[in-house]
N, C-alpha and C. Protein backbone atom coordinates (compact mmCIF):
# COMPACT_ATOMS: atom_id res chain seq x y z
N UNK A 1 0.86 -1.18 0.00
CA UNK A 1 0.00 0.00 0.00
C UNK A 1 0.90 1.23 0.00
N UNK A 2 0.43 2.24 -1.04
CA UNK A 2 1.73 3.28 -0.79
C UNK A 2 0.97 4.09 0.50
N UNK A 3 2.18 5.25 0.78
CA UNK A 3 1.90 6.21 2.06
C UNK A 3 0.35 6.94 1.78
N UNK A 4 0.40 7.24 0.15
CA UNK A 4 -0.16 8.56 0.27
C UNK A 4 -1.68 7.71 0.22
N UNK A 5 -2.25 6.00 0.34
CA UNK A 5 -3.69 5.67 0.32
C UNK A 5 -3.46 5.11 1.78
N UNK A 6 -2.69 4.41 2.62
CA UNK A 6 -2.26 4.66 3.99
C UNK A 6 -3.03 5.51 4.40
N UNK A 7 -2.18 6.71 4.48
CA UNK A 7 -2.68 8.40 4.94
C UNK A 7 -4.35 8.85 4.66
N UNK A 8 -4.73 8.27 4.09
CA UNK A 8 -6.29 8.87 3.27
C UNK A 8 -6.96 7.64 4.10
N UNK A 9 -6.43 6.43 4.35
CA UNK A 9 -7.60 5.32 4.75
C UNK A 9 -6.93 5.50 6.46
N UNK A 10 -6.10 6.24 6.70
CA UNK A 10 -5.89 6.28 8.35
C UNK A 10 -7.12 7.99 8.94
N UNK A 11 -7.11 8.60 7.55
CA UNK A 11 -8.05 9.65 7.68
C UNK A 11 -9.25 9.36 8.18
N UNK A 12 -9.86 8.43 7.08
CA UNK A 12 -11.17 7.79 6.91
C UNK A 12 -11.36 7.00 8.11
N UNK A 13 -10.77 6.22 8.86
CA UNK A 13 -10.77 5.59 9.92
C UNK A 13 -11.13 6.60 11.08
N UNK A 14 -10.14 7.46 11.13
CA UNK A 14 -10.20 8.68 12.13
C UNK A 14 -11.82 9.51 12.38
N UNK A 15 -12.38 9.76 10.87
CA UNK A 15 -13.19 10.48 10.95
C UNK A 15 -14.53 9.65 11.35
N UNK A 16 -14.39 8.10 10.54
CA UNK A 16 -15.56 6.89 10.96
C UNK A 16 -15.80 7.10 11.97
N UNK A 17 -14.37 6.93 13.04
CA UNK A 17 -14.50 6.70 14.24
C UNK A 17 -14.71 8.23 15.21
N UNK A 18 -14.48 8.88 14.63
CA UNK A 18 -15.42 10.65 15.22
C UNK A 18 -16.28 10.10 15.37
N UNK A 19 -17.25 9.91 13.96
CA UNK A 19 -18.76 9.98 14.40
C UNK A 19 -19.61 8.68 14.33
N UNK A 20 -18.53 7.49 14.90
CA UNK A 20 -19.36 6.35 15.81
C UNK A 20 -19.40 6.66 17.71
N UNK A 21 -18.26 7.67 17.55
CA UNK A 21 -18.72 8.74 19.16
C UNK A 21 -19.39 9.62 18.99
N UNK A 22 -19.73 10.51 18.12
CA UNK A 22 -20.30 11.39 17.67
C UNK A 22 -21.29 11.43 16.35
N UNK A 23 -23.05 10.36 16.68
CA UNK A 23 -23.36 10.28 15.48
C UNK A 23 -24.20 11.54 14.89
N UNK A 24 -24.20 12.45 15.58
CA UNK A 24 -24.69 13.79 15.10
C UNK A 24 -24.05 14.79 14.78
N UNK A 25 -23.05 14.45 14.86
CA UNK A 25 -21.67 15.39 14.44
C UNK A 25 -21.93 15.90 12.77
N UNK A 26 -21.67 17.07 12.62
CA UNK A 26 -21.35 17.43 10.79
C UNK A 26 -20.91 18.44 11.32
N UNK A 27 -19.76 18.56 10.05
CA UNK A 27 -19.07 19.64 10.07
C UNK A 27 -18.37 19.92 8.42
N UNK A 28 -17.65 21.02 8.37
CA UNK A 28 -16.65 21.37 6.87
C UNK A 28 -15.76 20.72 6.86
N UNK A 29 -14.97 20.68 6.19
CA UNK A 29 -13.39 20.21 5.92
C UNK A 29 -12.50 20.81 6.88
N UNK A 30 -12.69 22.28 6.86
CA UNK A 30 -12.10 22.42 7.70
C UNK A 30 -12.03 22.31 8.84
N UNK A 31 -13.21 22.40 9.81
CA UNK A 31 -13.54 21.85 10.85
C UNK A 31 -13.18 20.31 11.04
N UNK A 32 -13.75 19.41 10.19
CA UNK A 32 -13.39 18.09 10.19
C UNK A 32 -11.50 18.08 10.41
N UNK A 33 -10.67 18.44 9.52
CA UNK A 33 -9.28 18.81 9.76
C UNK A 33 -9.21 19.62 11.47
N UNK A 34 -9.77 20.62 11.90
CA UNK A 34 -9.32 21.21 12.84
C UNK A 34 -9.71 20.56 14.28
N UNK A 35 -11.22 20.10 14.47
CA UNK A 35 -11.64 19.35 15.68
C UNK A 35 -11.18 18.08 15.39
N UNK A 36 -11.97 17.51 14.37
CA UNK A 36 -11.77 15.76 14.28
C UNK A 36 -10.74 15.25 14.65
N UNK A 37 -9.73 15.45 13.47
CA UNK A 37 -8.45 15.25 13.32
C UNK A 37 -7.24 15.74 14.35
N UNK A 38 -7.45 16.40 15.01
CA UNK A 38 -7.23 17.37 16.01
C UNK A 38 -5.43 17.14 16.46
N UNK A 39 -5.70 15.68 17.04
CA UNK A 39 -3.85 15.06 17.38
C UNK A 39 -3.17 15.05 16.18
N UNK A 40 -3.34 14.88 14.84
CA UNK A 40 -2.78 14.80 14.34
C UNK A 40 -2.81 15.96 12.83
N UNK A 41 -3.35 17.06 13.10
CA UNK A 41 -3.90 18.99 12.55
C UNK A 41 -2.51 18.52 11.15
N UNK A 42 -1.25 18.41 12.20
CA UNK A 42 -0.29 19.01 11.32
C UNK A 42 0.34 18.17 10.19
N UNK A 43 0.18 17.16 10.69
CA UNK A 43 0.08 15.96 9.60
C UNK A 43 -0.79 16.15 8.13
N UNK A 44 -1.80 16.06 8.03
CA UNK A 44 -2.76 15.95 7.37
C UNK A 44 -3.14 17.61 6.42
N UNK A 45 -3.41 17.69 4.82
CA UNK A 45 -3.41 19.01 4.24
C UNK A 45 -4.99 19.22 3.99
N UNK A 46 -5.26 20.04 4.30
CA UNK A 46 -6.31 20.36 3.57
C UNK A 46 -6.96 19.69 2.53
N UNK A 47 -6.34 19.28 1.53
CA UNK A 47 -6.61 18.75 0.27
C UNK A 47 -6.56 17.53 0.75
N UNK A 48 -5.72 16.62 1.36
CA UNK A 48 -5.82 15.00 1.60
C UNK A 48 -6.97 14.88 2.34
N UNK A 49 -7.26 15.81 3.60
CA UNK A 49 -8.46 15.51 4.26
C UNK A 49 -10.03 15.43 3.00
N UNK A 50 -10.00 16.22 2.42
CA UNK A 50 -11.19 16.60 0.98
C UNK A 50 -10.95 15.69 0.15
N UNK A 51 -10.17 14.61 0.15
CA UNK A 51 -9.86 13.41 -0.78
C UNK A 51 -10.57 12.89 -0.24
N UNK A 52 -10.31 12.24 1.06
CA UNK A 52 -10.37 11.20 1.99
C UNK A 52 -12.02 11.18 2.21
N UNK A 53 -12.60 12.50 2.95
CA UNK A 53 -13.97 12.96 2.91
C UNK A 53 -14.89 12.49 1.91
N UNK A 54 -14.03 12.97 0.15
CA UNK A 54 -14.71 12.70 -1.24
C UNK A 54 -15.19 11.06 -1.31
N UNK A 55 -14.17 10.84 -0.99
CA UNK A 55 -14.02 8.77 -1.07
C UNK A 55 -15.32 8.32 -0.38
N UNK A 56 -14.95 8.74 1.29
CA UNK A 56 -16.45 8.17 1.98
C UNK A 56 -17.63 8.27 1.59
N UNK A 57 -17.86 10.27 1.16
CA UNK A 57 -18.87 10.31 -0.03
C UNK A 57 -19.20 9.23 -0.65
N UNK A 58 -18.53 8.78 -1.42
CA UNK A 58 -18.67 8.55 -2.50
C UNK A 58 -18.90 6.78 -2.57
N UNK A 59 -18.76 6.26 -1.19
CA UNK A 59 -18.24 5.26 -0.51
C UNK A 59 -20.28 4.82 -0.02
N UNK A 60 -21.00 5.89 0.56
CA UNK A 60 -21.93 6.00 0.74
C UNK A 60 -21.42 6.39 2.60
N UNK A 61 -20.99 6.30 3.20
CA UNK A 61 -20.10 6.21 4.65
C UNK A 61 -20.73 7.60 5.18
N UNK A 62 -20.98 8.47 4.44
CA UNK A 62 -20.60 9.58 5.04
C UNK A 62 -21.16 10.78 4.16
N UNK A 63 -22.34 11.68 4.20
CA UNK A 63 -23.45 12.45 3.35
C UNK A 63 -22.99 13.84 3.49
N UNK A 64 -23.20 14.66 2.36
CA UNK A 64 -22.96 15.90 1.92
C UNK A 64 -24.04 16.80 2.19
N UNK A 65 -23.98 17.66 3.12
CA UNK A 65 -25.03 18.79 3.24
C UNK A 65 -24.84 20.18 3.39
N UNK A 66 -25.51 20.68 2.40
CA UNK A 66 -25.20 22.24 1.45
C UNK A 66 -25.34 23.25 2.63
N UNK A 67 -24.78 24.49 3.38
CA UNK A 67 -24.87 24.90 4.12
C UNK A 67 -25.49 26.41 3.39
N UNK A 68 -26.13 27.37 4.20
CA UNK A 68 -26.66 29.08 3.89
C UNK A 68 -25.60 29.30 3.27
N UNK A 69 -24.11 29.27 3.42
CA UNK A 69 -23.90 29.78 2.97
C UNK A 69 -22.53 29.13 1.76
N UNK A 70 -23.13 28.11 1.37
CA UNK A 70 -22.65 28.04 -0.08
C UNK A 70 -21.71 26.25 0.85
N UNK A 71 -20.84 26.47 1.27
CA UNK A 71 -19.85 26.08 2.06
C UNK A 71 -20.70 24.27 2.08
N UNK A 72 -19.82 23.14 2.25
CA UNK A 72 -20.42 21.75 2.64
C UNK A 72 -20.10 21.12 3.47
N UNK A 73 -20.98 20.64 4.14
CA UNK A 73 -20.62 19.89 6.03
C UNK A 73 -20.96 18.81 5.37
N UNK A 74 -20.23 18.12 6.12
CA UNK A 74 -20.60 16.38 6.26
C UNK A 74 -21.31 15.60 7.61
N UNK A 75 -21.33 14.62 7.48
CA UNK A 75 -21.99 13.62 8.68
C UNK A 75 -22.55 12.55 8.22
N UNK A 76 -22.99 11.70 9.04
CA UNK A 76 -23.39 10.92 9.01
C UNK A 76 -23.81 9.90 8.01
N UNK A 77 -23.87 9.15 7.76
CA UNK A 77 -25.11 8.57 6.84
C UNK A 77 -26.32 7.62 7.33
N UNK A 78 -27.30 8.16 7.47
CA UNK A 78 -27.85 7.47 8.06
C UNK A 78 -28.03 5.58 7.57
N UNK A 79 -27.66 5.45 6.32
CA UNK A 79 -27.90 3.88 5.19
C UNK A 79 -26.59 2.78 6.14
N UNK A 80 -25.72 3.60 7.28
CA UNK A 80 -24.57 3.14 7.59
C UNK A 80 -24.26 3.25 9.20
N UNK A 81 -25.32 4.12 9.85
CA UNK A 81 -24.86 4.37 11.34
C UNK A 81 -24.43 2.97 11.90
N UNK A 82 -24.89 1.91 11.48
CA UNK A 82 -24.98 0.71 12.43
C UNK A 82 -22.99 0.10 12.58
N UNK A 83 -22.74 0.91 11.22
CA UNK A 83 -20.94 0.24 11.12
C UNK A 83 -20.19 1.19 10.20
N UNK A 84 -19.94 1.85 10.94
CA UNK A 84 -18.65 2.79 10.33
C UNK A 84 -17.57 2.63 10.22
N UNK A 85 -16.75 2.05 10.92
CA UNK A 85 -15.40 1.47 10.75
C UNK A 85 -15.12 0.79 8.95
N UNK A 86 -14.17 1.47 8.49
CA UNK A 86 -13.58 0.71 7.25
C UNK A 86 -12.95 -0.82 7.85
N UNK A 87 -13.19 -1.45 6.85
CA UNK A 87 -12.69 -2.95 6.69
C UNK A 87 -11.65 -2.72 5.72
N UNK A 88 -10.25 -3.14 6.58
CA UNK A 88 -8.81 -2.87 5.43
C UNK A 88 -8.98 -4.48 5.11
């Protein structure tokens, strides 16, 4: 496995596991990077976190919701609360 899908599936793990403590949690990217991710802020870019995020999207893991003001939070999915954890 190279570093840089490592790094994106240690993301995805991180954030699963946010909001199997937190299943009402949504937040931005950046927020997700600044609270979530929190121990490890300096590690992780902006852009890898918005990869990683895109994937779960896209994964069904994890739902996109349009905010007032333009901006997109994430959370939950409800099709998935029961098991969030990725299977490596």
């Amino acid at each position: 496995m190279s570093l840089q899908k490592f790094m994106l599936t240690e993301i995805q793990s991180e954030v699963l596991g946010y909001l199997e403590d937190h299943p009402h949690a949504f937040d931005t990217v950046d927020g997700i990077r600044q609270w979530w991710l929190l121990r490890r802020l300096a590690q992780y870019s902006t852009d890898r976190v918005q990869t990683a995020i895109d994937q779960l999207v896209e994964t069904g893991f994890i739902e996109t919701r349009l905010l007032d003001d333009g901006r997109c939070a994430y959370c939950c999915c409800t099709d998935h609360n029961s098991n969030y954890r990725l299977h490596a």
